[in-house]
C-alpha atoms as a PDB file:
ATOM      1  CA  UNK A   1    -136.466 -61.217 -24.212  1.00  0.00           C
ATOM      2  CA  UNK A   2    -132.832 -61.668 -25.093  1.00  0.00           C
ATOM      3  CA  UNK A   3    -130.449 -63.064 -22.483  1.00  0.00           C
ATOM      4  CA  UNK A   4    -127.189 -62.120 -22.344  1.00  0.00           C
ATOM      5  CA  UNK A   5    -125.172 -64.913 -21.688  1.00  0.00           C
ATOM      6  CA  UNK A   6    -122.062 -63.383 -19.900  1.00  0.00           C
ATOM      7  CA  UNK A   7    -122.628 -59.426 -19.444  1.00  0.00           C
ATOM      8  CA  UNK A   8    -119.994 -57.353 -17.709  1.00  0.00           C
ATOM      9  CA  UNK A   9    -120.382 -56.386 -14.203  1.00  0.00           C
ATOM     10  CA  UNK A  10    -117.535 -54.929 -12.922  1.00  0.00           C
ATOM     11  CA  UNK A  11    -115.016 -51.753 -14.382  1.00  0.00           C
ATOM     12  CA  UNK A  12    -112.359 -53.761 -13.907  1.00  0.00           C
ATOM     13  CA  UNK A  13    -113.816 -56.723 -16.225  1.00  0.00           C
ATOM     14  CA  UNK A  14    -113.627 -53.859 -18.384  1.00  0.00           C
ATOM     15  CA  UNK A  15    -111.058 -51.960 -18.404  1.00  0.00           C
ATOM     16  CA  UNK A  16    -109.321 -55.754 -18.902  1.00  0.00           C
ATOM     17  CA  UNK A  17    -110.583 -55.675 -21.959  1.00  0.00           C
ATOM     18  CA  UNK A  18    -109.304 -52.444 -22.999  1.00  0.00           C
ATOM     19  CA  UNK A  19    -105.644 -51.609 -25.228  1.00  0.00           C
ATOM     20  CA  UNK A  20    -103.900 -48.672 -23.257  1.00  0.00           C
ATOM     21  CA  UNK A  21    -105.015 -45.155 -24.339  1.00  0.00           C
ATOM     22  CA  UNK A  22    -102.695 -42.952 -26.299  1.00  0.00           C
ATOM     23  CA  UNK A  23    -102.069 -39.908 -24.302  1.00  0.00           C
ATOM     24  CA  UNK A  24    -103.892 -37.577 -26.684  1.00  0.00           C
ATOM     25  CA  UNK A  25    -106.893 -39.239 -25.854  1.00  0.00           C
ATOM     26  CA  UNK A  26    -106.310 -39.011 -21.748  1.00  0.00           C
ATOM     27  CA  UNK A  27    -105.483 -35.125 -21.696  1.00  0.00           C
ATOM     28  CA  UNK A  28    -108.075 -33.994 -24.603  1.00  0.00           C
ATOM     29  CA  UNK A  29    -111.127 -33.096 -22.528  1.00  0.00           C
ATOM     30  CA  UNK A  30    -110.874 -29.043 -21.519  1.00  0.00           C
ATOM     31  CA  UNK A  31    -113.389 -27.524 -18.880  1.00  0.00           C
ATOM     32  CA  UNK A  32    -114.268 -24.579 -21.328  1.00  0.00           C
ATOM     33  CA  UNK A  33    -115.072 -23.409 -24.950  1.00  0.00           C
ATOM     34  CA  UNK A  34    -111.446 -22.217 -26.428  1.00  0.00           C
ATOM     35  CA  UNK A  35    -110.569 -21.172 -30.096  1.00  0.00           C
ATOM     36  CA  UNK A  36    -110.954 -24.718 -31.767  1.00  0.00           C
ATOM     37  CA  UNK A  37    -114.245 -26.050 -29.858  1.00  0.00           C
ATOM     38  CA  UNK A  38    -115.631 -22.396 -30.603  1.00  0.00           C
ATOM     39  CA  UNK A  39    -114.815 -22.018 -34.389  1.00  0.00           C
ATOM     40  CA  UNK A  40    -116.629 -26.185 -34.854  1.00  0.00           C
ATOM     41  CA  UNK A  41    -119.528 -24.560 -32.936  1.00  0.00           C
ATOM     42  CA  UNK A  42    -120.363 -21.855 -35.060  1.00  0.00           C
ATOM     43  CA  UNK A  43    -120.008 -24.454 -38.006  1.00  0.00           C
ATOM     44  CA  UNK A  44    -122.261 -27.566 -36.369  1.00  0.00           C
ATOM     45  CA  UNK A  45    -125.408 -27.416 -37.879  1.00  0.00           C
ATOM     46  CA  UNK A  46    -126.989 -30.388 -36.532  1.00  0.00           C
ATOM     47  CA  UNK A  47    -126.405 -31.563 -32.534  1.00  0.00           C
ATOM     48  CA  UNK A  48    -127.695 -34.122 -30.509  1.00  0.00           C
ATOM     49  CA  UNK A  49    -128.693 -33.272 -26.808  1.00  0.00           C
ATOM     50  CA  UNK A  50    -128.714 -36.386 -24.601  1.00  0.00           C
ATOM     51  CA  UNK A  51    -130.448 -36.361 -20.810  1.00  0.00           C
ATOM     52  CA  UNK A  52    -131.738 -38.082 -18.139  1.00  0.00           C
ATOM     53  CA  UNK A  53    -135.018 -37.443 -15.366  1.00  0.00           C
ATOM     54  CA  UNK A  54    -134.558 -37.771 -12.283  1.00  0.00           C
ATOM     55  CA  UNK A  55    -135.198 -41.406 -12.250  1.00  0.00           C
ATOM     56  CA  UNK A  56    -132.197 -42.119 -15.123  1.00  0.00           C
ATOM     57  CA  UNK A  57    -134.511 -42.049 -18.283  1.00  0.00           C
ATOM     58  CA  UNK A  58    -132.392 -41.427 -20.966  1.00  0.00           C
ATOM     59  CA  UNK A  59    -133.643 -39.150 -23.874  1.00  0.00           C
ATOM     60  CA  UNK A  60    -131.404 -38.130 -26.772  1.00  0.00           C
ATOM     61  CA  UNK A  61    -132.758 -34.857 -29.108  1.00  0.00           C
ATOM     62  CA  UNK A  62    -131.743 -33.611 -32.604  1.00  0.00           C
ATOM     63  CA  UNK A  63    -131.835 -29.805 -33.594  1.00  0.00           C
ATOM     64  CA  UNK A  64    -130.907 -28.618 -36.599  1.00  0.00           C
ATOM     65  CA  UNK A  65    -129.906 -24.906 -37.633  1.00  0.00           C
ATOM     66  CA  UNK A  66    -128.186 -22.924 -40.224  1.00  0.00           C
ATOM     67  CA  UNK A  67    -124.539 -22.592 -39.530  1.00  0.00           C
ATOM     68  CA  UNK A  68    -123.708 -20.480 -36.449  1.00  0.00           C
ATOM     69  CA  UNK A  69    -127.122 -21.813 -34.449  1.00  0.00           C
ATOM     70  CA  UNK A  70    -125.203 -22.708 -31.355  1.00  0.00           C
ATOM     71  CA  UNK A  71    -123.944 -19.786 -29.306  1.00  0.00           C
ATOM     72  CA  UNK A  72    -121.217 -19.118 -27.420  1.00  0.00           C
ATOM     73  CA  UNK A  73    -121.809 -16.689 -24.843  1.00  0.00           C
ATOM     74  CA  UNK A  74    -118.543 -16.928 -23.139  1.00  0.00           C
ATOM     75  CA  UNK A  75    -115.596 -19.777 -22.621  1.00  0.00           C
ATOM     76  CA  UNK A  76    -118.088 -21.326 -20.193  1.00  0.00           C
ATOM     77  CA  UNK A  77    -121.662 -21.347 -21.311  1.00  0.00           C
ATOM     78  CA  UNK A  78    -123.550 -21.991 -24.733  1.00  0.00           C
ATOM     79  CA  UNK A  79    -127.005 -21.621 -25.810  1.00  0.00           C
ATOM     80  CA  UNK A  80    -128.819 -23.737 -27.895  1.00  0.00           C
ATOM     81  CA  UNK A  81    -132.252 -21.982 -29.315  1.00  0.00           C
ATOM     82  CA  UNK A  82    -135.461 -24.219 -29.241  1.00  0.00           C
ATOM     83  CA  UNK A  83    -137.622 -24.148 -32.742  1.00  0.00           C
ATOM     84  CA  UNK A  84    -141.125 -25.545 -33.272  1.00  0.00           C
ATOM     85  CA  UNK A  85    -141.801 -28.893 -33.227  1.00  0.00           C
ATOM     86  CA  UNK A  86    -143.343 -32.108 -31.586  1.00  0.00           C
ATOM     87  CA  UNK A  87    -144.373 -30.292 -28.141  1.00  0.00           C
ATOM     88  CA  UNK A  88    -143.206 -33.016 -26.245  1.00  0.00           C
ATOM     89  CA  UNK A  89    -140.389 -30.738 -24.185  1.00  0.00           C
ATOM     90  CA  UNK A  90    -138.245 -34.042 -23.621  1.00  0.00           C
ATOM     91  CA  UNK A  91    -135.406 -32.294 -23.287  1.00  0.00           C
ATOM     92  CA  UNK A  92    -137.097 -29.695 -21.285  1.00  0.00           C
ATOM     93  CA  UNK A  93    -138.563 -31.779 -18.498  1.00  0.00           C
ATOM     94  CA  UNK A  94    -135.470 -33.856 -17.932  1.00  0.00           C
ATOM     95  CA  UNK A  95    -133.217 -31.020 -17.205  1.00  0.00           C
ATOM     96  CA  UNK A  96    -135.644 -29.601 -14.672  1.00  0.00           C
ATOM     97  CA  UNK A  97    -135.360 -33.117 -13.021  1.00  0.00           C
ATOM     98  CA  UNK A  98    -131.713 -33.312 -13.846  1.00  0.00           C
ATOM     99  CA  UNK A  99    -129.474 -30.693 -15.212  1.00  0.00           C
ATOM    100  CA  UNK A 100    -126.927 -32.468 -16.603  1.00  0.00           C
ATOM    101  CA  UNK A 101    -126.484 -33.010 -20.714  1.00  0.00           C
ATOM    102  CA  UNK A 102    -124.502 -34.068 -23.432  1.00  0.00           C
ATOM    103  CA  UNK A 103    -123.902 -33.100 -26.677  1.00  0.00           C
ATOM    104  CA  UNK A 104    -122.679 -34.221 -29.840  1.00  0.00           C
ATOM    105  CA  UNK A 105    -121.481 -31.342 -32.337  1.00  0.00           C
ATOM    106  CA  UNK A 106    -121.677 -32.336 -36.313  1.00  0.00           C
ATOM    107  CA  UNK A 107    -120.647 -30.339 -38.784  1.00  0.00           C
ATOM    108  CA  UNK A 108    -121.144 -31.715 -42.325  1.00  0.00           C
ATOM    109  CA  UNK A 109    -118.525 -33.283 -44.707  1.00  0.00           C
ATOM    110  CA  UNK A 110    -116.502 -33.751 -40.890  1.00  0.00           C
ATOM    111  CA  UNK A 111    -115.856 -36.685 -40.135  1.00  0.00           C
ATOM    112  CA  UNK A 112    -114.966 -35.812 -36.388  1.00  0.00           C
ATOM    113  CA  UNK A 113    -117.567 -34.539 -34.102  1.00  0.00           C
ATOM    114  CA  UNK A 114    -117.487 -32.556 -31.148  1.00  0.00           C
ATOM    115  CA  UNK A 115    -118.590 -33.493 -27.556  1.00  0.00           C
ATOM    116  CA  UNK A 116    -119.925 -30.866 -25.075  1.00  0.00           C
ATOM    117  CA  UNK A 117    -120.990 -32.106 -21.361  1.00  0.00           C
ATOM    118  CA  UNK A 118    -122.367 -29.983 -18.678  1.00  0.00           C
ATOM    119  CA  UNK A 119    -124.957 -28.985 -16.702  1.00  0.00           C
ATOM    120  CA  UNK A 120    -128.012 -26.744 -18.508  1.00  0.00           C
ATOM    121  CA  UNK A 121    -130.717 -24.730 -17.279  1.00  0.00           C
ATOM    122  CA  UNK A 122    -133.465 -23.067 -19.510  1.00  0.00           C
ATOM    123  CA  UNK A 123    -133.631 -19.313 -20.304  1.00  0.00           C
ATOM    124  CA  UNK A 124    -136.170 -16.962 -21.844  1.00  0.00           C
ATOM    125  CA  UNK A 125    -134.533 -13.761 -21.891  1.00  0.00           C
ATOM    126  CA  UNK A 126    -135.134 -11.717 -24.470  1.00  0.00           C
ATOM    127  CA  UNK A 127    -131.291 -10.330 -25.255  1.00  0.00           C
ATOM    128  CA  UNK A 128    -131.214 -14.463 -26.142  1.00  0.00           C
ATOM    129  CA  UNK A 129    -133.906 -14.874 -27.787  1.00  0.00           C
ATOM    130  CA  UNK A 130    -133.163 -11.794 -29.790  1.00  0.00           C
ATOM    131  CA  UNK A 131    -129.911 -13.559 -30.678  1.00  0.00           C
ATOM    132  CA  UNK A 132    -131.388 -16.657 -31.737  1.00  0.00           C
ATOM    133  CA  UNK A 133    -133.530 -15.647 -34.448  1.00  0.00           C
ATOM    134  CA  UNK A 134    -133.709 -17.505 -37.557  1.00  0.00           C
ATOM    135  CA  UNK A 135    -135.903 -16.866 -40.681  1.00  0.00           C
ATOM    136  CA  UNK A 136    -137.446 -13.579 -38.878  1.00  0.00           C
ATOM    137  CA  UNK A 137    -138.724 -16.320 -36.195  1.00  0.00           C
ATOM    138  CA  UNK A 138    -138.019 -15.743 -32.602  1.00  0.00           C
ATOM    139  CA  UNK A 139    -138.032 -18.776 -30.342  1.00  0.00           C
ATOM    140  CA  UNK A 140    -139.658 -19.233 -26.900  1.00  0.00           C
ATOM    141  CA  UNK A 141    -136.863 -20.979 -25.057  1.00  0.00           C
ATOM    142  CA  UNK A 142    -133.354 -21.597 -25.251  1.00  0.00           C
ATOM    143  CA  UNK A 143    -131.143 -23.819 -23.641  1.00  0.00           C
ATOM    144  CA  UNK A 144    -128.126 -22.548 -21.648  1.00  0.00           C
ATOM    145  CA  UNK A 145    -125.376 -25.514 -21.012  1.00  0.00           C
ATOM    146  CA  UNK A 146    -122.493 -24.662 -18.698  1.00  0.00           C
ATOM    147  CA  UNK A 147    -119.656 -26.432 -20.229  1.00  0.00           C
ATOM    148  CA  UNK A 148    -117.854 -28.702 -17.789  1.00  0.00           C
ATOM    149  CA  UNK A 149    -115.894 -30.759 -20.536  1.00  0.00           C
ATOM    150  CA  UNK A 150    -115.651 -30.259 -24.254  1.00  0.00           C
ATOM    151  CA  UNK A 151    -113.700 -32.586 -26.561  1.00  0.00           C
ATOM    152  CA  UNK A 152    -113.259 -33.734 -30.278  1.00  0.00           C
ATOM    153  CA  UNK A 153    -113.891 -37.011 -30.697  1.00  0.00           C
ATOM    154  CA  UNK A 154    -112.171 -39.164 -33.464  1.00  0.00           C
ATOM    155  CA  UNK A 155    -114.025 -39.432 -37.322  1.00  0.00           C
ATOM    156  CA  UNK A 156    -113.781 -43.661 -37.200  1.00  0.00           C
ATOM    157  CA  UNK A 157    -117.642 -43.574 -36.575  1.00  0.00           C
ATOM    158  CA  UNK A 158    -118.577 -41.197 -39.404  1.00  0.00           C
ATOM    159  CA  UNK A 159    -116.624 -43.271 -41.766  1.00  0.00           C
ATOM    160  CA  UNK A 160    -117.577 -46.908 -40.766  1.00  0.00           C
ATOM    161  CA  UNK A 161    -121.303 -45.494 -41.368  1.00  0.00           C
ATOM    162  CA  UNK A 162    -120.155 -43.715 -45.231  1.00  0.00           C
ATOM    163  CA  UNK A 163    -122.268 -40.613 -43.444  1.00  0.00           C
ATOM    164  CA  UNK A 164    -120.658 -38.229 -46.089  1.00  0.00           C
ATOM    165  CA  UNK A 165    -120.590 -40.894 -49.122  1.00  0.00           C
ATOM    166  CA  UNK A 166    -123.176 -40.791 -50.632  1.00  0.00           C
ATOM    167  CA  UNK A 167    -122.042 -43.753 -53.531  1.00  0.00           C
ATOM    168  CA  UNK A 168    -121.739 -45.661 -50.368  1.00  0.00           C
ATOM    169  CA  UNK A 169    -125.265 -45.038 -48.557  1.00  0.00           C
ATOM    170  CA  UNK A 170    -127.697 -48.209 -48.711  1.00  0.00           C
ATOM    171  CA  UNK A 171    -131.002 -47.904 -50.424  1.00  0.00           C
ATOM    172  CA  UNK A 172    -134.415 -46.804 -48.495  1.00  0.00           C
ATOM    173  CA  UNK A 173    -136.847 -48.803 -50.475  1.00  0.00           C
ATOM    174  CA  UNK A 174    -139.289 -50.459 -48.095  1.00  0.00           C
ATOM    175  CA  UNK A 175    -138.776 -48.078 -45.011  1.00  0.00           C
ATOM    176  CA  UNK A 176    -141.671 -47.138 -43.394  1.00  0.00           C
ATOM    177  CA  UNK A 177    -142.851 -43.847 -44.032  1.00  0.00           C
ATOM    178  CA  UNK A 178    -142.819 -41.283 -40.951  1.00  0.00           C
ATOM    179  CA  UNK A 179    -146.608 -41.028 -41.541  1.00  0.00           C
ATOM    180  CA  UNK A 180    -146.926 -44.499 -41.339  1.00  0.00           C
ATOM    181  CA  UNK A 181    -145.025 -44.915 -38.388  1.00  0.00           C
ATOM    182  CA  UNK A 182    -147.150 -42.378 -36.527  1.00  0.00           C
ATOM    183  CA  UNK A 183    -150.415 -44.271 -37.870  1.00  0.00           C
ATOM    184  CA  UNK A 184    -149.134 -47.379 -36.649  1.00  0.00           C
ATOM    185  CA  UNK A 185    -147.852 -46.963 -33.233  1.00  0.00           C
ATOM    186  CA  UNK A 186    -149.946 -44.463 -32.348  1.00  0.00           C
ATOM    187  CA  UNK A 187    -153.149 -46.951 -33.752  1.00  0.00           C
ATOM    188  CA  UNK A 188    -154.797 -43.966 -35.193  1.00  0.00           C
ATOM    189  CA  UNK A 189    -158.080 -43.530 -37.129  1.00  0.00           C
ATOM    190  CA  UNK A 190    -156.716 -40.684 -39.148  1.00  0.00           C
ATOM    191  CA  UNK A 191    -156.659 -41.717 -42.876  1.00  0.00           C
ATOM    192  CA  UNK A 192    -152.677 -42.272 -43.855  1.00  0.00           C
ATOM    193  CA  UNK A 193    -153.126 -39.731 -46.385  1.00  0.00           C
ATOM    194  CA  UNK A 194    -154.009 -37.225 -43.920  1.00  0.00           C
ATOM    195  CA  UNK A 195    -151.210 -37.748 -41.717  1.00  0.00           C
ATOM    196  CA  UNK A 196    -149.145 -37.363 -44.627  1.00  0.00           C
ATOM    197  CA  UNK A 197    -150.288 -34.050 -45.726  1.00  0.00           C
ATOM    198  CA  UNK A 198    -150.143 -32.857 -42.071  1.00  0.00           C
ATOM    199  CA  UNK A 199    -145.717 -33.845 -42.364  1.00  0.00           C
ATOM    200  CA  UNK A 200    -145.194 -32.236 -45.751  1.00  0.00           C
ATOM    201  CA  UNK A 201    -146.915 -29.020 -44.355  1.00  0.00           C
ATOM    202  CA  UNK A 202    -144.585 -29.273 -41.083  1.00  0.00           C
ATOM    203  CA  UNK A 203    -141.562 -29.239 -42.780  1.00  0.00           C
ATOM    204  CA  UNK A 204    -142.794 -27.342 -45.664  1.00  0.00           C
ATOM    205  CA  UNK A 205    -144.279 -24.470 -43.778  1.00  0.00           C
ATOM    206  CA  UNK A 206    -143.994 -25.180 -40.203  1.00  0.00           C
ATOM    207  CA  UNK A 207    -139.539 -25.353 -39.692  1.00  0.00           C
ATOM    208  CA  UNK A 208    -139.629 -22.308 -37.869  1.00  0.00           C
END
């Protein structure tokens, strides 16, 4: 295992380290959803949800929707519909351990994204899951998140990767297939060929 040679142990060895922050980026946060985080929310169409169990496992969690996915149910709380998918409940079973989650908004050809922390709890009601239909699918669960801090966070990420130039993006050749991945780690018996039908049908027939 790697050693780190001379790892940082204290804030203030830190904070040392760090140039004075501009004071746009010390007064940015806001305790609620206003006009601008609200009109980026009903554009994201892709967010990560990070959280933690109880012990300080960290999970992070992509969903993906059409436009508008994310809803905002009033300057404090948003909901964030669950869709089909690995059964695992990651996100699930950490915020029944420990409520508190973090999300990063994207919405494509942005180069900023938007940050929303806060504390979530998990509904079922049907006025939400009425609201959260997609494709004539309903979902089972939804996420509420009660928005303690939302902020926009600078594009120098998105364009040190290229995200939205595509001239710029590296070739794939040689990646492991998903299917492969799965075979691999998961030391399975299935035939590869198998386990790659079974993908193309999930996100051919199976996205909602």
């Amino acid at each position: 295992m790697y050693k780190v040679e001379k790892p940082l142990r204290r804030v203030a060895e830190l904070e040392g380290l760090l140039q004075p922050m501009h004071p746009s980026q010390t007064h940015k946060m806001i305790d609620h959803v206003d006009a601008h985080i609200a009109a980026w929310l009903a554009r994201t169409t892709f967010v990560s949800i990070a959280s933690s169990d109880g012990r300080g496992n960290m999970d992070v969690s992509p969903k993906g929707d059409p436009a508008g996915f994310i809803k905002v149910l009033d300057p404090k709380t948003i909901a964030v519909p669950d869709r089909i998918g690995n059964q695992r409940m990651d996100t699930f079973r950490n915020v029944l351990a420990h409520p508190h989650v973090g999300l990063m908004c994207v919405v494509p050809k942005r180069k900023e994204v938007v940050r929303v922390n806060g504390r979530a709890e998990i509904a079922r009601d049907n006025a939400l899951l009425d609201l959260t239909v997609v494709n004539g699918h309903r979902p089972d669960l939804v996420l509420i998140v009660r928005v303690e801090e939302a902020f926009f966070h600078c594009g120098k990420a998105m364009i040190r990767s290229a995200m939205w130039q595509p001239d710029k993006w590296g070739a794939i050749d040689g990646l492991p297939t998903y299917a492969e991945a799965l075979k691999d780690h998961g030391a399975m018996e299935t035939p590869l060929e198998d386990i790659e039908a079974r993908m193309a049908y999930n996100e051919s027939d199976r996205l909602y």
